[in-house]
C-alpha atoms as a PDB file:
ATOM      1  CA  UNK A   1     -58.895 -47.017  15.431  1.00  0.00           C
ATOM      2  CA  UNK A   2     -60.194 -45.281  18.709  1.00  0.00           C
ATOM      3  CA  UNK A   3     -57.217 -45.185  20.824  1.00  0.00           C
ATOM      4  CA  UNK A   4     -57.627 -42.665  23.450  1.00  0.00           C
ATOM      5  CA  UNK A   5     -54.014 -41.754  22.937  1.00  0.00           C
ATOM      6  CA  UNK A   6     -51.464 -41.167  20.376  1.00  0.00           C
ATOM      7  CA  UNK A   7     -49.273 -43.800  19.073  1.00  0.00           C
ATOM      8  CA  UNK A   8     -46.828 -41.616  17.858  1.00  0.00           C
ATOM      9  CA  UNK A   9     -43.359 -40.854  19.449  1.00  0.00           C
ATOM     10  CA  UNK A  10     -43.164 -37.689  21.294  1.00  0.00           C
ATOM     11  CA  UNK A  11     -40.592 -36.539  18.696  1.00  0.00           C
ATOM     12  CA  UNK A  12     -42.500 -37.478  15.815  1.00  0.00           C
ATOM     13  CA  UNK A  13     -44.942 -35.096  17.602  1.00  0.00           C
ATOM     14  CA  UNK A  14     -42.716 -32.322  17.599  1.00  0.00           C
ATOM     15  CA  UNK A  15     -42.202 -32.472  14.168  1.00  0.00           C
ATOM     16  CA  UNK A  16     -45.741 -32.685  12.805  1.00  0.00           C
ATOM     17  CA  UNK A  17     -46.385 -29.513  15.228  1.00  0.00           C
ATOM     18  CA  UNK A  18     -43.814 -27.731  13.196  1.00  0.00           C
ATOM     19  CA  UNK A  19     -45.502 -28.713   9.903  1.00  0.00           C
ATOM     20  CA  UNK A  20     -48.464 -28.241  10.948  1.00  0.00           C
ATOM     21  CA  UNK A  21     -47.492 -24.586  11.403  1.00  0.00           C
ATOM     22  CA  UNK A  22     -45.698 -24.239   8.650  1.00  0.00           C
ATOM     23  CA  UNK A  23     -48.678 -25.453   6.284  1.00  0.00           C
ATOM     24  CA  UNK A  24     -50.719 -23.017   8.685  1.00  0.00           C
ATOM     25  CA  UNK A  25     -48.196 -20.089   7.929  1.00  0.00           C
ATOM     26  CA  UNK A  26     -48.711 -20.288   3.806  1.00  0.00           C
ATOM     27  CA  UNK A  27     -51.790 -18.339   4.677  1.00  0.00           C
ATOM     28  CA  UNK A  28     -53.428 -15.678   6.583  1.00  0.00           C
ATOM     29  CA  UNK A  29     -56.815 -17.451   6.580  1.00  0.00           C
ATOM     30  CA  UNK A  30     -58.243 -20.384   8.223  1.00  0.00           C
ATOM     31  CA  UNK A  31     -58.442 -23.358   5.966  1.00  0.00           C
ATOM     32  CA  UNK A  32     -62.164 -24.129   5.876  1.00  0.00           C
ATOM     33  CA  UNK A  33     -61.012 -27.771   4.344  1.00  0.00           C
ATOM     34  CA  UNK A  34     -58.510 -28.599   7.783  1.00  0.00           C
ATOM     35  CA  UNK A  35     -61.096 -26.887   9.882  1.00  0.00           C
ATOM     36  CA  UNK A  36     -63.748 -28.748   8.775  1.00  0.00           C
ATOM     37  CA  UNK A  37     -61.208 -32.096   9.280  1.00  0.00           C
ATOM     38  CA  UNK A  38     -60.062 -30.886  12.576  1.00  0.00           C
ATOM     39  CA  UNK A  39     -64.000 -31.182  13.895  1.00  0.00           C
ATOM     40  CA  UNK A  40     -64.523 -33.903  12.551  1.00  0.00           C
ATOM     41  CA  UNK A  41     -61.002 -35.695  13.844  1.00  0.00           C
ATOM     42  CA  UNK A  42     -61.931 -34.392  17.328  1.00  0.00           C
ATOM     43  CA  UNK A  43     -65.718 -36.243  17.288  1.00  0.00           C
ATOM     44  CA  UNK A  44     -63.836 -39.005  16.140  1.00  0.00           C
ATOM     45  CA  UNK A  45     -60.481 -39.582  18.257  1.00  0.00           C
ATOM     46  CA  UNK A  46     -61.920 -37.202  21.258  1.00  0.00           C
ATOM     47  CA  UNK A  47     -60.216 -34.661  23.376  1.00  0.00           C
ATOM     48  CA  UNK A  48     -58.254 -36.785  25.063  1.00  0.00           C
ATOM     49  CA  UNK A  49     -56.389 -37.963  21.857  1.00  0.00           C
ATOM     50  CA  UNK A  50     -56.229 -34.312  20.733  1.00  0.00           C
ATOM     51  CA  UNK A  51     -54.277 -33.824  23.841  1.00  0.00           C
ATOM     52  CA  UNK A  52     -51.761 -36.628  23.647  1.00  0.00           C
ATOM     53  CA  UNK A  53     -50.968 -34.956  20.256  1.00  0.00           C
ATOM     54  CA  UNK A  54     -51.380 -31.649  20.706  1.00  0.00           C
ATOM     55  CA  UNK A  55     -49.468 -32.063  24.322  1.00  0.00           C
ATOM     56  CA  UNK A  56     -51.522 -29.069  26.122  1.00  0.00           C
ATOM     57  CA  UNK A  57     -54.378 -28.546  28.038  1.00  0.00           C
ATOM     58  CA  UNK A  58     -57.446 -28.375  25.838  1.00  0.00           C
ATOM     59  CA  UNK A  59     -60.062 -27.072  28.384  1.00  0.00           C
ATOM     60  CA  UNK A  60     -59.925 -22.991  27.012  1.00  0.00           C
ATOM     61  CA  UNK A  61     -63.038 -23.468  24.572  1.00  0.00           C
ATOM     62  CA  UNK A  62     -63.587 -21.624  21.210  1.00  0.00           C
ATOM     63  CA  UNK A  63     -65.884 -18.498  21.013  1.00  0.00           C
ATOM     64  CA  UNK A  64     -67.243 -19.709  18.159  1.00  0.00           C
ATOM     65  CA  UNK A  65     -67.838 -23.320  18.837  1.00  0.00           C
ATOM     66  CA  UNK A  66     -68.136 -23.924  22.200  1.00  0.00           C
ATOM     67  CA  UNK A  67     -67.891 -27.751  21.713  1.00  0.00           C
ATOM     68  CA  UNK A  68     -64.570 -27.620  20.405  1.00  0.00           C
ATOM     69  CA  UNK A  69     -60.888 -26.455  22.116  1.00  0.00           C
ATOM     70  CA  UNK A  70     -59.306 -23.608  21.636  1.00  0.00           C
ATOM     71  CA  UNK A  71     -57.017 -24.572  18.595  1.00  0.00           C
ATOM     72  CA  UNK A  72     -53.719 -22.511  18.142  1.00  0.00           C
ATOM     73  CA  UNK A  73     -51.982 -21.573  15.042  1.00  0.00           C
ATOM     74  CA  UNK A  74     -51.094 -24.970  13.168  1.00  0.00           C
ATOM     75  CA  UNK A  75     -52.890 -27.130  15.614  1.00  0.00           C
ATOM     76  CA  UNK A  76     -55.814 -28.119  13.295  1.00  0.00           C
ATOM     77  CA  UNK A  77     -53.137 -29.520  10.370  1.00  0.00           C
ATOM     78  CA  UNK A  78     -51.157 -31.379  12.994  1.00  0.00           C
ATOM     79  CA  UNK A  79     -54.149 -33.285  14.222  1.00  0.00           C
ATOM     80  CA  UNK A  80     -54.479 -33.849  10.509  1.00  0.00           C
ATOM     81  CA  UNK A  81     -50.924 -34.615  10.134  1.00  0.00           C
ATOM     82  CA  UNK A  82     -50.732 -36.752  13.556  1.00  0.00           C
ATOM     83  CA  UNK A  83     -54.103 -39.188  12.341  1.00  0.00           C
ATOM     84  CA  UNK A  84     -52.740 -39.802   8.862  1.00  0.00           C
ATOM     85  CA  UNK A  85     -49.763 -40.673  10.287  1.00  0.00           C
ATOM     86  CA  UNK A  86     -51.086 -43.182  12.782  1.00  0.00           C
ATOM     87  CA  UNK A  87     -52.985 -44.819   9.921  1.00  0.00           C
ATOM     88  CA  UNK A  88     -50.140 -44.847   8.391  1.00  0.00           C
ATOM     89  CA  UNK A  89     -48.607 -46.654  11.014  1.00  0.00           C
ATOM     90  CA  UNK A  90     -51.888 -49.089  11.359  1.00  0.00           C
ATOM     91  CA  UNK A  91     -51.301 -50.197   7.646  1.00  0.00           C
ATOM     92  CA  UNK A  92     -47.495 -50.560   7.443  1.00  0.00           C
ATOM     93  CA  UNK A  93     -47.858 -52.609  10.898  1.00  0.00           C
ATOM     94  CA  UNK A  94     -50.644 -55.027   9.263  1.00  0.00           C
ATOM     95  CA  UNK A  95     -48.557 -55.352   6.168  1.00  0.00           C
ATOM     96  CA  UNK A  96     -50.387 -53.564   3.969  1.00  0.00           C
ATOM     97  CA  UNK A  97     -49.839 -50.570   1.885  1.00  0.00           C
ATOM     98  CA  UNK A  98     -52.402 -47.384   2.883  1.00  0.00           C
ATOM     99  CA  UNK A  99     -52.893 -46.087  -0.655  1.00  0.00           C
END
């Protein structure tokens, strides 16, 4: 699955930003697991996916990593969120069941 952009409805957008944030908000601290998914998602799917789900401009780069975007609070779980849910979507459309 290498679509360059999301599948998923802009509503169903809206609400996996507002989960992503609110999985975001149950800590002060970066999850080092959804960080570490996040990179790894954006290799994978590209920028130009992370921006059809994210719906911003991407270009503002992170101090830290250079290579990746500048990723707000709750953006890293909603590209988690917004992936699953696509395969999700893959599976149920071929029939299948994804777990």
């Amino acid at each position: 699955m290498t679509s360059l952009t999301t599948t998923l409805s802009p509503e169903r957008l809206v609400e996996m930003a507002a989960q992503g944030r609110a999985l975001a908000a149950r800590s002060r601290f970066i999850d080092p697991d959804a960080a570490s998914r996040s990179k790894r998602i954006l290799r994978e799917r590209g920028e130009t996916w992370a921006v059809s789900v994210l719906m911003r401009d991407l270009s503002r780069r992170s101090p830290g990593a250079p290579a990746f975007p500048w990723l707000e609070n709750g953006e890293m779980e909603t590209l988690i969120l917004a992936e699953q849910a696509e395969w999700d979507q893959l599976v149920n459309a071929a029939g299948g069941n994804a777990r």
